[in-house]
Protein backbone atom coordinates (compact mmCIF):
# COMPACT_ATOMS: atom_id res chain seq x y z
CA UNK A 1 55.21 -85.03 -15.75
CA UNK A 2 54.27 -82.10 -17.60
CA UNK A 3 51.96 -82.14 -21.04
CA UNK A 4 52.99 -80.12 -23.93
CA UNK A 5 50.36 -77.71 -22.87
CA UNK A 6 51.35 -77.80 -19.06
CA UNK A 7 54.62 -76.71 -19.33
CA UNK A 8 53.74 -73.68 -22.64
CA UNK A 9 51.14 -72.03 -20.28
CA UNK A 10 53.94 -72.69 -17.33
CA UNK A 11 56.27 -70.79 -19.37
CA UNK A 12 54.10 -67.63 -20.80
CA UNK A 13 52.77 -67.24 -17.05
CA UNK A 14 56.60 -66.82 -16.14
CA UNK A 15 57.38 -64.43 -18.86
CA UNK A 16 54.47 -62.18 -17.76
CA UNK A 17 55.35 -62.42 -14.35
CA UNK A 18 58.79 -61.07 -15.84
CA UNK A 19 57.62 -58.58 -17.81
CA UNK A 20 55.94 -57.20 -14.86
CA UNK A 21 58.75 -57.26 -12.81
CA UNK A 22 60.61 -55.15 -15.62
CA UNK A 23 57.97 -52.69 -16.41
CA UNK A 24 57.13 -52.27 -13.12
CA UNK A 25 54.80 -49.44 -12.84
CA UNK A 26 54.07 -49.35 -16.85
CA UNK A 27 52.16 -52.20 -16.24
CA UNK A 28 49.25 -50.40 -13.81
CA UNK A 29 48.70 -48.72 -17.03
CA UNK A 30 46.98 -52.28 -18.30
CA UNK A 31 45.74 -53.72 -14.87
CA UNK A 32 44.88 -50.79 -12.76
CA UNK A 33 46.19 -49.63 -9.40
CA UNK A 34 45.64 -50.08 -5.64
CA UNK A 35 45.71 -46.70 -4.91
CA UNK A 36 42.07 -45.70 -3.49
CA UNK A 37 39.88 -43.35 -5.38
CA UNK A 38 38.21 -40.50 -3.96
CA UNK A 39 34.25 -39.80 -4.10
CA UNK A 40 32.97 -36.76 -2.90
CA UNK A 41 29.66 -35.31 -2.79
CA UNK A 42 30.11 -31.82 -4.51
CA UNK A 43 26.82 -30.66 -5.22
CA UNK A 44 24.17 -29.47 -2.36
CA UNK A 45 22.28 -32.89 -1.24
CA UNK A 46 18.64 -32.17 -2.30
CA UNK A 47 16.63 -31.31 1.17
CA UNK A 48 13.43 -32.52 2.28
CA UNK A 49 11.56 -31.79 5.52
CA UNK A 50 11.76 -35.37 7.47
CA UNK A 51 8.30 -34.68 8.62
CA UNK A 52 7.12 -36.40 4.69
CA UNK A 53 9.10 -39.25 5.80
CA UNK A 54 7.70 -42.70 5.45
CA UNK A 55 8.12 -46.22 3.94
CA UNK A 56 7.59 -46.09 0.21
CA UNK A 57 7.99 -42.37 0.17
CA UNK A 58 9.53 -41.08 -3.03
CA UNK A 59 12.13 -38.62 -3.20
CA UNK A 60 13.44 -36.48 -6.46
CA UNK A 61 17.43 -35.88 -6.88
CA UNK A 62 17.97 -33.13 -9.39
CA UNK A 63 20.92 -32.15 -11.25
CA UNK A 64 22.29 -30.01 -8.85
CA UNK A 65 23.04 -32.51 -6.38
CA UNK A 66 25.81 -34.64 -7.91
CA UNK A 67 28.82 -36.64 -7.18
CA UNK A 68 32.75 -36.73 -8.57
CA UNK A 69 34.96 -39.19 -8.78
CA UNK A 70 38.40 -38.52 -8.30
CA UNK A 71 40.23 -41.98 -10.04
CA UNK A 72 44.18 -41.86 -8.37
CA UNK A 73 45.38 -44.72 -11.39
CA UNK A 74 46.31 -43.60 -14.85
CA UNK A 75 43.49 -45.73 -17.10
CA UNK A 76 44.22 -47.04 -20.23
CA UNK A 77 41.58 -49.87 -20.57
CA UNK A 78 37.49 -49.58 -20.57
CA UNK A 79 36.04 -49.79 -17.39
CA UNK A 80 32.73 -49.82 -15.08
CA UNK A 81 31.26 -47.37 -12.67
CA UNK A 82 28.99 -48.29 -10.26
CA UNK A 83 26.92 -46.40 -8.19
CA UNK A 84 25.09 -48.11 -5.40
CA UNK A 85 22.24 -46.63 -3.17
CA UNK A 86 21.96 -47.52 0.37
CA UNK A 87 20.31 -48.21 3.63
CA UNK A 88 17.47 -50.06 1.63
CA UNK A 89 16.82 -47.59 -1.28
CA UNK A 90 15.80 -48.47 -4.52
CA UNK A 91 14.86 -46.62 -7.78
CA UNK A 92 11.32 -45.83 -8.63
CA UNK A 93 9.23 -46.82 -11.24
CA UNK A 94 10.45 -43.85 -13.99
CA UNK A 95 13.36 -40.77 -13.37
CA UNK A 96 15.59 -43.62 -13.89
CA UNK A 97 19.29 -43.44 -14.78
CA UNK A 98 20.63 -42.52 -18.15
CA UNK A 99 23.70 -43.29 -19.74
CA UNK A 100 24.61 -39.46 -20.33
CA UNK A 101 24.66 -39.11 -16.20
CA UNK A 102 28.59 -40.01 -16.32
CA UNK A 103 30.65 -37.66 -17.81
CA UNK A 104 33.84 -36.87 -18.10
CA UNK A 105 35.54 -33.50 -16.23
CA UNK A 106 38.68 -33.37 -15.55
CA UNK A 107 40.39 -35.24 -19.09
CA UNK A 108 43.41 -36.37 -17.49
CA UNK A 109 45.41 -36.13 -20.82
CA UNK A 110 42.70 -39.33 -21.78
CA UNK A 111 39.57 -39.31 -24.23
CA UNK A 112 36.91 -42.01 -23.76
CA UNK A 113 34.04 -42.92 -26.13
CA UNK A 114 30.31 -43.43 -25.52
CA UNK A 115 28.97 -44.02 -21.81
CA UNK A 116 26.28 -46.54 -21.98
CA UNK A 117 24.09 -48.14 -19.10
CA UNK A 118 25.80 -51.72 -18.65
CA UNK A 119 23.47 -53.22 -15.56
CA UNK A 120 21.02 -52.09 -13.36
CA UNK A 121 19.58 -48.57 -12.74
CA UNK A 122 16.12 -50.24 -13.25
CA UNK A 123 12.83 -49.97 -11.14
CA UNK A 124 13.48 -51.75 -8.31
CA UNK A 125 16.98 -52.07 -8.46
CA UNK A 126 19.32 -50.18 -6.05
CA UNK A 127 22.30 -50.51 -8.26
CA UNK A 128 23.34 -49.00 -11.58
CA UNK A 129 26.52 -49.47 -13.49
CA UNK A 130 27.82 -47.54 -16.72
CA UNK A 131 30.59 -48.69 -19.17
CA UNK A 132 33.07 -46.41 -20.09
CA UNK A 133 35.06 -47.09 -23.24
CA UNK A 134 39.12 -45.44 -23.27
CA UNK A 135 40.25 -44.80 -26.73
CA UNK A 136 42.94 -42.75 -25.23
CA UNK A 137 45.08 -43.80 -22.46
CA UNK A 138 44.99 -41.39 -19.40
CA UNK A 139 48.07 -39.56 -18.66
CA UNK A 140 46.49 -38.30 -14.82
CA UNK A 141 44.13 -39.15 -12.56
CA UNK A 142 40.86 -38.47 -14.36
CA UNK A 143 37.80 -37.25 -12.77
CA UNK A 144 33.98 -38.51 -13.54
CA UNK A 145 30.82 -36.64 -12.70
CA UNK A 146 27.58 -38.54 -12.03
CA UNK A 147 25.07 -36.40 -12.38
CA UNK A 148 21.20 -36.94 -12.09
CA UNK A 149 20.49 -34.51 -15.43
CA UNK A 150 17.48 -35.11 -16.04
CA UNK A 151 16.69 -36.26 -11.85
CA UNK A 152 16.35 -39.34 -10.60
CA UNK A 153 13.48 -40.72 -8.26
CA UNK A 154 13.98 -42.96 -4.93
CA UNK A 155 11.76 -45.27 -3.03
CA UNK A 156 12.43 -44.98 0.49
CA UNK A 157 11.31 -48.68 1.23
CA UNK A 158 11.63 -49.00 4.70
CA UNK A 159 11.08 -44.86 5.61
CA UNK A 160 15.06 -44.85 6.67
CA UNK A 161 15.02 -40.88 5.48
CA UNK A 162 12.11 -40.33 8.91
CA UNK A 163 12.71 -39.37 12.23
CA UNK A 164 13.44 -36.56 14.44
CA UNK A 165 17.48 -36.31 13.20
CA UNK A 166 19.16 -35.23 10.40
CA UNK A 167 19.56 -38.37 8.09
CA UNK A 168 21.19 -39.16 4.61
CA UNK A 169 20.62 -41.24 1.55
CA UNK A 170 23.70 -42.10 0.72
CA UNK A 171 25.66 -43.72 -2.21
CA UNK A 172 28.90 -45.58 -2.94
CA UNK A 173 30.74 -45.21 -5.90
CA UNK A 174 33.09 -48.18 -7.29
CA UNK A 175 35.19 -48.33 -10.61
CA UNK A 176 35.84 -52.55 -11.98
CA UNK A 177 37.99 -53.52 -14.74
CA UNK A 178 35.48 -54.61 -17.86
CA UNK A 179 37.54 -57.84 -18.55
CA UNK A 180 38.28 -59.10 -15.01
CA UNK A 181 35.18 -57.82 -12.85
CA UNK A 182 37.93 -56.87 -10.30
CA UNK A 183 37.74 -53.06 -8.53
CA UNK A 184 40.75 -51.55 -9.96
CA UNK A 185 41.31 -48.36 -7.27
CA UNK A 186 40.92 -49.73 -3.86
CA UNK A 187 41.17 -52.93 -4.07
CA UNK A 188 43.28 -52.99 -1.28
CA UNK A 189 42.12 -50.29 0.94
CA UNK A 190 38.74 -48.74 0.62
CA UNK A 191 35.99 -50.55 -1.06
CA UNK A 192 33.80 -47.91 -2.50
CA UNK A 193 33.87 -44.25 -1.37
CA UNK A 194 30.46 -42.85 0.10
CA UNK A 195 28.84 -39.58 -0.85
CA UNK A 196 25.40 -38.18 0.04
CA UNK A 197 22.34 -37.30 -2.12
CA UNK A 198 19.71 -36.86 -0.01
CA UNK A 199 19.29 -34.66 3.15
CA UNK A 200 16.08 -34.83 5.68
CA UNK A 201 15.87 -32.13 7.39
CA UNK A 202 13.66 -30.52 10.36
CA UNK A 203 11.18 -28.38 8.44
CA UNK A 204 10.19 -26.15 11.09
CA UNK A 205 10.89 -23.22 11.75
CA UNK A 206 10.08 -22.44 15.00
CA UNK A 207 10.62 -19.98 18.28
CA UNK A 208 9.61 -17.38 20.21
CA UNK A 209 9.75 -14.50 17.99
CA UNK A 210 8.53 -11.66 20.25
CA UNK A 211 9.44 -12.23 24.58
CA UNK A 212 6.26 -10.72 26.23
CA UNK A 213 6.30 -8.62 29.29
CA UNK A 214 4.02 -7.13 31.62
CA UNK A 215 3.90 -5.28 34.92
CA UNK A 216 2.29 -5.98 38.40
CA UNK A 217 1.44 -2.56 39.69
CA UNK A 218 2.07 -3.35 43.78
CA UNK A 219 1.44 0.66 44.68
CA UNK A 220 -1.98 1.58 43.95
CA UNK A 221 -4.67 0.63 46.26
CA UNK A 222 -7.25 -0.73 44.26
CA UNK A 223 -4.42 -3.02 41.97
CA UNK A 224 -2.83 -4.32 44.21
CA UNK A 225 -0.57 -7.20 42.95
CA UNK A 226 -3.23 -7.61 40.49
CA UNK A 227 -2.98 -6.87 36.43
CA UNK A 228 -6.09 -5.36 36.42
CA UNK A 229 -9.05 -3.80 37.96
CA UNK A 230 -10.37 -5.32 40.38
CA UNK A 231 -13.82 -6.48 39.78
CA UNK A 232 -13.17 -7.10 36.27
CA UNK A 233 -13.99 -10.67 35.26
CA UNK A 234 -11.21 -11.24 32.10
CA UNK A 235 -8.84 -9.04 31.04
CA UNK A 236 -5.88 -9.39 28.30
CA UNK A 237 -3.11 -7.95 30.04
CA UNK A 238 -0.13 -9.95 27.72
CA UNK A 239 -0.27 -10.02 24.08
CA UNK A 240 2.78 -8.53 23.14
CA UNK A 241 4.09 -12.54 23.28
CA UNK A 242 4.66 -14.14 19.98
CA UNK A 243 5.35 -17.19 18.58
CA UNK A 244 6.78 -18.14 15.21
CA UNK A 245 5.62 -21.41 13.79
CA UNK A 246 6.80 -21.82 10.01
CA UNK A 247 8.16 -24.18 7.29
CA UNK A 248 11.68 -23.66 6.93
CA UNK A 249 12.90 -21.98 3.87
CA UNK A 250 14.71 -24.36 0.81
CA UNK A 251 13.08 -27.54 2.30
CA UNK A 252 11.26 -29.43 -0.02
CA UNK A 253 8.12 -31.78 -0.03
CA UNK A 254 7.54 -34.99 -1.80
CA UNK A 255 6.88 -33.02 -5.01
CA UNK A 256 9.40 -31.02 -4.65
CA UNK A 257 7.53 -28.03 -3.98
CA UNK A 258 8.76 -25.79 -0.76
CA UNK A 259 7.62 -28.07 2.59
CA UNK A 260 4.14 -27.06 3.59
CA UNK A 261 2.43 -28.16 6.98
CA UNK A 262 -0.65 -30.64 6.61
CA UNK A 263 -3.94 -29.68 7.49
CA UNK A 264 -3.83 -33.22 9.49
CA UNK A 265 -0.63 -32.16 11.21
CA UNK A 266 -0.84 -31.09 14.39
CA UNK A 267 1.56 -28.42 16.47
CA UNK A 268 1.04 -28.78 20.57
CA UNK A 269 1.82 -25.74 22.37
CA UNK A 270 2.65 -26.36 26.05
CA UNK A 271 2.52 -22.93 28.30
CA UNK A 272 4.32 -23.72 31.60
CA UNK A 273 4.33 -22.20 34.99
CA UNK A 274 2.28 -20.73 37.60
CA UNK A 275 -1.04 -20.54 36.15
CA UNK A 276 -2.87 -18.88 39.08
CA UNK A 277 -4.93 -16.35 38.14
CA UNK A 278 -4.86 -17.15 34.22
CA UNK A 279 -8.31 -17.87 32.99
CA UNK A 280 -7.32 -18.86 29.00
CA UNK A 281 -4.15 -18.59 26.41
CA UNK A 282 -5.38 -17.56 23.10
CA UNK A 283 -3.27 -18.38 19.63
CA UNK A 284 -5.13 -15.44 17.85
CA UNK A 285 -3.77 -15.39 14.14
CA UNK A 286 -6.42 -12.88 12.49
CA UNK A 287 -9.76 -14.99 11.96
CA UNK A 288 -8.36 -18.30 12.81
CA UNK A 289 -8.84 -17.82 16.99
CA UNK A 290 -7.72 -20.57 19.32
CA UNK A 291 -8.32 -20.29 22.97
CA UNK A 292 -6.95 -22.69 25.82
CA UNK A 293 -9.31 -23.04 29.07
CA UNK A 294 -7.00 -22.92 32.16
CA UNK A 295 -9.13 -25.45 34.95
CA UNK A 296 -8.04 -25.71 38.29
CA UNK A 297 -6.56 -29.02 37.39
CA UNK A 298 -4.17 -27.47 35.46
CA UNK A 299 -2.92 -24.54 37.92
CA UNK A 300 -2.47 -27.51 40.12
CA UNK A 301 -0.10 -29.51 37.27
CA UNK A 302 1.35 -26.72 36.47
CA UNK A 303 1.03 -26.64 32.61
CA UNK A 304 -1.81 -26.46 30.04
CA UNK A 305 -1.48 -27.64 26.41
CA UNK A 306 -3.06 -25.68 22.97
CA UNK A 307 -3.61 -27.62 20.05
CA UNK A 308 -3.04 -25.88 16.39
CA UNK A 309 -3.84 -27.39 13.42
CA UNK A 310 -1.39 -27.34 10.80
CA UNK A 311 -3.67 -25.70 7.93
CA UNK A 312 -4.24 -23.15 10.79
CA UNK A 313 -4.19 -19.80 8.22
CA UNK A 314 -1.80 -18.08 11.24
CA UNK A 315 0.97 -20.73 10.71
CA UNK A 316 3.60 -18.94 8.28
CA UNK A 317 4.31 -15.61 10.31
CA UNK A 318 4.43 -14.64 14.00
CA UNK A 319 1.44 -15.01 15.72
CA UNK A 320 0.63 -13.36 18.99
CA UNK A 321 -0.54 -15.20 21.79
CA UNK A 322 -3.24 -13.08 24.21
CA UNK A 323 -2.90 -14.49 28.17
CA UNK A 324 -6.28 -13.80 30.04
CA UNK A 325 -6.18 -13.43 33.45
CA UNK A 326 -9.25 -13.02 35.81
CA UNK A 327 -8.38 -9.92 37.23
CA UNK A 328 -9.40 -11.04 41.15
CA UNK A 329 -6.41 -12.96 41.79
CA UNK A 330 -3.43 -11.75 43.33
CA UNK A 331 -0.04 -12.42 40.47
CA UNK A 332 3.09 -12.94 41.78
CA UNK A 333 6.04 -12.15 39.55
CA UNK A 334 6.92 -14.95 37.55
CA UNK A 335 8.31 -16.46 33.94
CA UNK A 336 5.81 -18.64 31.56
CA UNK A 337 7.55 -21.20 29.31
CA UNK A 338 6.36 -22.22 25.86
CA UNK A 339 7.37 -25.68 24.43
CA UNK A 340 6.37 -26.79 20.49
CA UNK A 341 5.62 -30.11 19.35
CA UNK A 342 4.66 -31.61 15.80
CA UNK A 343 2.77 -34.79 15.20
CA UNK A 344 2.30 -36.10 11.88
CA UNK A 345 -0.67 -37.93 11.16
CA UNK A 346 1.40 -39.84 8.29
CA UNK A 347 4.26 -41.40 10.15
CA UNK A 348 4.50 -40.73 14.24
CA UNK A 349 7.91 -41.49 14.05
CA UNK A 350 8.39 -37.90 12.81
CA UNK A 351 7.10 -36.34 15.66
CA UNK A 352 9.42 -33.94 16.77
CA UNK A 353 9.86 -31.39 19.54
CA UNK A 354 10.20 -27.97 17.78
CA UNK A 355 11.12 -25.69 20.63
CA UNK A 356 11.94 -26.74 23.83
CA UNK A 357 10.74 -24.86 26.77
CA UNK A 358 11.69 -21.34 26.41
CA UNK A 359 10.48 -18.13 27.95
CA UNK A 360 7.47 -16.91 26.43
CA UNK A 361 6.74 -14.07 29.14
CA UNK A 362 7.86 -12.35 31.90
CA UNK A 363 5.74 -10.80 34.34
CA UNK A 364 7.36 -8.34 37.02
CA UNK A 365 6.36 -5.97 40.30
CA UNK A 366 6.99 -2.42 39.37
CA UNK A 367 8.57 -2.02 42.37
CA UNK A 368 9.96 -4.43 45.09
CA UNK A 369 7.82 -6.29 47.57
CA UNK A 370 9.94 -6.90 51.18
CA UNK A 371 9.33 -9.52 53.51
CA UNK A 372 9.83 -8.54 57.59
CA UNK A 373 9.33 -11.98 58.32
CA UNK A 374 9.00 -11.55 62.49
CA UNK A 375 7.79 -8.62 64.28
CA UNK A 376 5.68 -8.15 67.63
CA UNK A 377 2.94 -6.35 68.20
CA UNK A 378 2.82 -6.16 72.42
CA UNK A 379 3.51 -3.06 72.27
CA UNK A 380 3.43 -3.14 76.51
CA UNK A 381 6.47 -5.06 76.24
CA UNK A 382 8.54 -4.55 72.52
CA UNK A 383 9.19 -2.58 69.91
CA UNK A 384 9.62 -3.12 66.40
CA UNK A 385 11.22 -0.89 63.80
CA UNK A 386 11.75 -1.01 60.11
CA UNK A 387 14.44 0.33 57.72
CA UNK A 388 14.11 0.78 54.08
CA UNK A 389 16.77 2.03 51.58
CA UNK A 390 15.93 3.26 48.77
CA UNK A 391 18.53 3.53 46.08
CA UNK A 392 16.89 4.51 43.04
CA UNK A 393 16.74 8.44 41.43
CA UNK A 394 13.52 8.84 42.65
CA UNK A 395 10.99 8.65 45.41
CA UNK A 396 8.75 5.57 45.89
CA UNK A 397 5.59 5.16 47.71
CA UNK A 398 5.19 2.61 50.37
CA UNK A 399 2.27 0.33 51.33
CA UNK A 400 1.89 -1.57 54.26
CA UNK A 401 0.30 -4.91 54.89
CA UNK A 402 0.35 -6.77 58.44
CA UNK A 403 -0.01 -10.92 58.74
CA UNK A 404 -0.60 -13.10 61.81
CA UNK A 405 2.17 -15.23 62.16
CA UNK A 406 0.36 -18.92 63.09
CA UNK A 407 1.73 -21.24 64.44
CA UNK A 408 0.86 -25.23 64.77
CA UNK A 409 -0.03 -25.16 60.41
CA UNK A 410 -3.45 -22.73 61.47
CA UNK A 411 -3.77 -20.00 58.77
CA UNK A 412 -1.98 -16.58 58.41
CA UNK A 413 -4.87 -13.94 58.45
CA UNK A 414 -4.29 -10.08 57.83
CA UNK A 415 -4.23 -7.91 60.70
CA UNK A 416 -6.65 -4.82 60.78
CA UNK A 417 -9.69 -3.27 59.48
CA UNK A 418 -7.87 -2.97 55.73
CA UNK A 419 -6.29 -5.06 53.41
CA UNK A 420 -4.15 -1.65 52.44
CA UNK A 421 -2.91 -0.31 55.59
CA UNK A 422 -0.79 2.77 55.23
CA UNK A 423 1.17 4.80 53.00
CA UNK A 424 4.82 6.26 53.36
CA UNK A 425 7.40 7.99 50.81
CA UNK A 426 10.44 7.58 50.90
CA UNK A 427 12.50 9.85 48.63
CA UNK A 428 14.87 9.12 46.39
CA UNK A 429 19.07 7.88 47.15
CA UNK A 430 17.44 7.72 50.55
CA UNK A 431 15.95 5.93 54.07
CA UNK A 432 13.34 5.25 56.20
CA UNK A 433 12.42 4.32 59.14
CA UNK A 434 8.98 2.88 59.63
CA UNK A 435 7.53 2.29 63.13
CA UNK A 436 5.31 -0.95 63.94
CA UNK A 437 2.91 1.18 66.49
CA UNK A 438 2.06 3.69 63.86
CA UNK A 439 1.14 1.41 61.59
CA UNK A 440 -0.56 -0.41 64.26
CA UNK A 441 -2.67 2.87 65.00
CA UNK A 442 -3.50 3.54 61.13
CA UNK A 443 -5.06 -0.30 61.02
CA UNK A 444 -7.38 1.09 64.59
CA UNK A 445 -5.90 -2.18 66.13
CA UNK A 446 -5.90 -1.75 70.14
CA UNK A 447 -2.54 -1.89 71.61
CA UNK A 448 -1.55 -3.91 72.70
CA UNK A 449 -1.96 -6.70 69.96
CA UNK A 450 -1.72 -10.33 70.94
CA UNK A 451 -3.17 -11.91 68.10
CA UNK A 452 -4.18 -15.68 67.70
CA UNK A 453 -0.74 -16.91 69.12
CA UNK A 454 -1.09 -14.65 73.21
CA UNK A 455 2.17 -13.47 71.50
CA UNK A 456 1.57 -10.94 69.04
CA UNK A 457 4.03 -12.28 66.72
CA UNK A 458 3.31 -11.49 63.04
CA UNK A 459 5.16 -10.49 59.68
CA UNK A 460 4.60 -7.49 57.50
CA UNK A 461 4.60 -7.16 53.81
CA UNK A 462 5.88 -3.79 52.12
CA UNK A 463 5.47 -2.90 48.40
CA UNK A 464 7.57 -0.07 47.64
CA UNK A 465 7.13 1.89 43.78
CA UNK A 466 11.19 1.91 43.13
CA UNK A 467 13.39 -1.03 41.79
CA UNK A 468 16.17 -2.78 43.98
CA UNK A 469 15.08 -1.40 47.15
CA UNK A 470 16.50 -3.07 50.57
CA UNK A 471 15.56 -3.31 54.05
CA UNK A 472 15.72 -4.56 57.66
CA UNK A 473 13.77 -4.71 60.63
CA UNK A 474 15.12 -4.88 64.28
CA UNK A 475 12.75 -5.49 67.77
CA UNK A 476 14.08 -4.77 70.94
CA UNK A 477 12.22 -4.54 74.35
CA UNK A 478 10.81 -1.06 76.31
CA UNK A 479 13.89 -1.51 78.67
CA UNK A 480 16.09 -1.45 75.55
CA UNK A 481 18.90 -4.09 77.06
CA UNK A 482 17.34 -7.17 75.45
CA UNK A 483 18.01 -6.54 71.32
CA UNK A 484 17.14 -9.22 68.23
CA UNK A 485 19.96 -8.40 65.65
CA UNK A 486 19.21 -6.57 62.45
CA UNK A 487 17.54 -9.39 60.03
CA UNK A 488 17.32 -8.10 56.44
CA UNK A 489 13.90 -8.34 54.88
CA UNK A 490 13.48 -10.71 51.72
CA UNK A 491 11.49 -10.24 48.72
């Protein structure tokens, strides 16, 4: 059986039910809607360089960075907006909240009364929610702007905002009826919509600002394949390299301030490649001089790491970077690398690599060096000739050296009484041919020329003063019936 009171509420839960039914859409007017609302982040997330990352850090948001709320429901009761801050953030201990941080921007045919602070937005708290009061039903979708005016400051508790990525602090935005507690637009669908506020950022700027380049002169007898005179003990032959190390523009500190390296930050330069013959690397910003030993253990690794502070007084602007070499070593052409790493005495989770390993130099012959990699030297029994093109506009000295070819893993040795045999010209859009047995005769070698092997098998080296030059060699016996095929020379 029903009471008295049973069966009345029975009854006015019916007619409500009916009236809904009847009214249909009128009544989302009174109750809200299930259509989702739409949060975007609008303003520019405030930027900060993630190398001031770490737990407990504190962050400013300032009233350019903002978020709107697009409501898709017609309002015509008061309700809340909550804004929640995630991934462990909370707010700090003042730049808290205010009530006039909500406003109203797009009317929606409505008018609302005061904004007020309901709950939250507290130190500690990582929640805020306002109360917004409609004295005039909405006829659209209105739009709310949350907007830090006066800024806001957040505690990074667990350093989520450090690292070596771009990461976010982001927020969630979620509108409640005041006399239920129940969301109102997306009840159904999507929750709360997510915007970002905060944006951590690389703050380096770094690269190679300036590619360096320098020539092996391979045609003059006393620098040979060298950089420099020989005899000389150091030389700088390549400081046209540079390297930019910098804060990045717009990035901000912890107070806000444009980033700013540390003097306890540290930048690790790594120069790559074949260090033979390189005695130091020198970061040489004005006064504040750097210079990089190279040891024999590091020609044999292969690399060799400089160490710059962060205060260094050259960081801010391209620097140049000197490469010594000894000047009694023979250079081979070749391509250094420079790689850039930070670490950051406050948090080692922010190291970072800067630059990978990009060319920092390139060194080059000023001419081509060609590779006859068999001839023979019994000049009772064979002959050996060379041929050398020579495409370039114009003509191009020649030098000559002659190896032992060994055999059994013994040593090559040079052939002769010079390390610089003989010169030749060849001219320009034209061809040579060189014979073995003059050459022979200009090193004073008696013919015929055995060598270590009873064979007189060896190779010969030519550097010629043009770009792009070719050439082959061909040896054939005295009886010329017994031919090796032409073999081009490599370089």
């Amino acid at each position: 059986m029903f009471s008295r009171n049973t069966w009345r509420d029975t009854v006015k839960h019916s007619r409500i039910l009916s009236l809904a039914f009847c009214f249909g859409v009128a009544f989302l007017l009174l109750a809200g809607s299930a259509l989702a609302g739409t949060t975007t982040g609008l303003g520019t997330p405030t930027k900060y360089a993630l190398q001031v990352g770490q737990a407990g850090a504190v962050y400013s948001i300032t009233a350019g960075t903002y978020v709107d709320r697009l409501m898709n429901v017609a309002r015509s009761q008061n309700f809340f907006i909550q804004l929640d801050l995630q991934s462990g953030f909370t707010f700090g201990a003042s730049g808290l909240p205010l009530a006039g941080d909500v406003t109203l921007t797009v009317a929606g045919g409505g008018v609302i009364g005061s904004i007020s602070i309901f709950s939250g937005g507290t130190a500690g708290s990582s929640a805020v929610r306002w109360q917004v009061p409609v004295t005039t039903a909405f006829s659209t979708a209105p739009t709310f702007r949350i907007n830090p005016t006066t800024g806001w400051n957040i505690v990074d508790g667990s350093g989520y905002l450090s690292g070596t990525s771009t990461k976010y602090m982001e927020v969630t935005v979620t509108t409640y009826d005041v006399n239920t507690g129940t969301q109102f637009d997306g009840v159904s669908t999507v929750a709360a919509d997510t915007a970002r506020m905060i944006q951590a950022v690389d703050g380096v700027d770094s690269g190679i600002a300036t590619l360096g380049a320098a020539t092996i002169n391979i045609v003059s007898p006393d620098l040979r394949k060298k950089f420099v005179v020989a005899g000389l003990v150091t030389a700088t032959k390549d400081a046209s390299s540079a390297l930019k190390l910098q804060p990045k523009a717009g990035i901000n500190g912890l107070t806000m301030a444009g980033y700013a390296f540390a003097a306890a930050d540290q930048f690790t330069i790594t120069f790559a490649g074949n260090l033979t013959g390189i005695s130091s690397f020198v970061w040489a910003p004005g006064a504040n001089v750097i210079t990089k030993t190279v040891s024999s253990s590091d020609v044999t690794a292969g690399y060799v790491a400089l160490v710059v502070p962060g205060n260094n007084g050259g960081l801010g602007a391209s620097v140049a970077i000197a490469i010594n070499v000894s000047g009694t070593t023979a250079l081979d052409s070749r391509t250094l690398t420079a790689k850039v790493d930070t670490s950051i005495a406050a948090n080692s989770a922010n190291n970072n690599t800067e630059l990978a390993a990009a060319n920092l130099t390139a060194w080059t012959y000023n001419g081509t060096i060609l590779i006859a990699n068999y001839a023979n030297t019994n000049t009772n029994s064979w002959r050996t000739r060379f041929y050398i093109w020579n495409p370039s506009g114009a003509q191009a000295p020649i030098l000559v050296r002659v190896f032992t070819l060994p055999i059994n893993g013994s040593a090559s040795t040079l052939v002769g009484s010079a390390q610089l045999v003989y010169s030749y010209t060849v001219a320009a859009a034209s061809g040579i041919t060189i014979k073995l047995e003059d050459i022979l005769t200009q090193l004073s070698v008696t013919m015929p020329y055995l060598g270590p092997d009873g064979n007189g098998n060896v190779y010969v080296e030519f550097a010629v003063g043009a770009a792009s030059v070719t050439g082959w060699t061909q040896t054939f016996d005295l009886t010329a019936v017994n031919f090796m095929g032409m073999v081009q020379m490599h370089n």
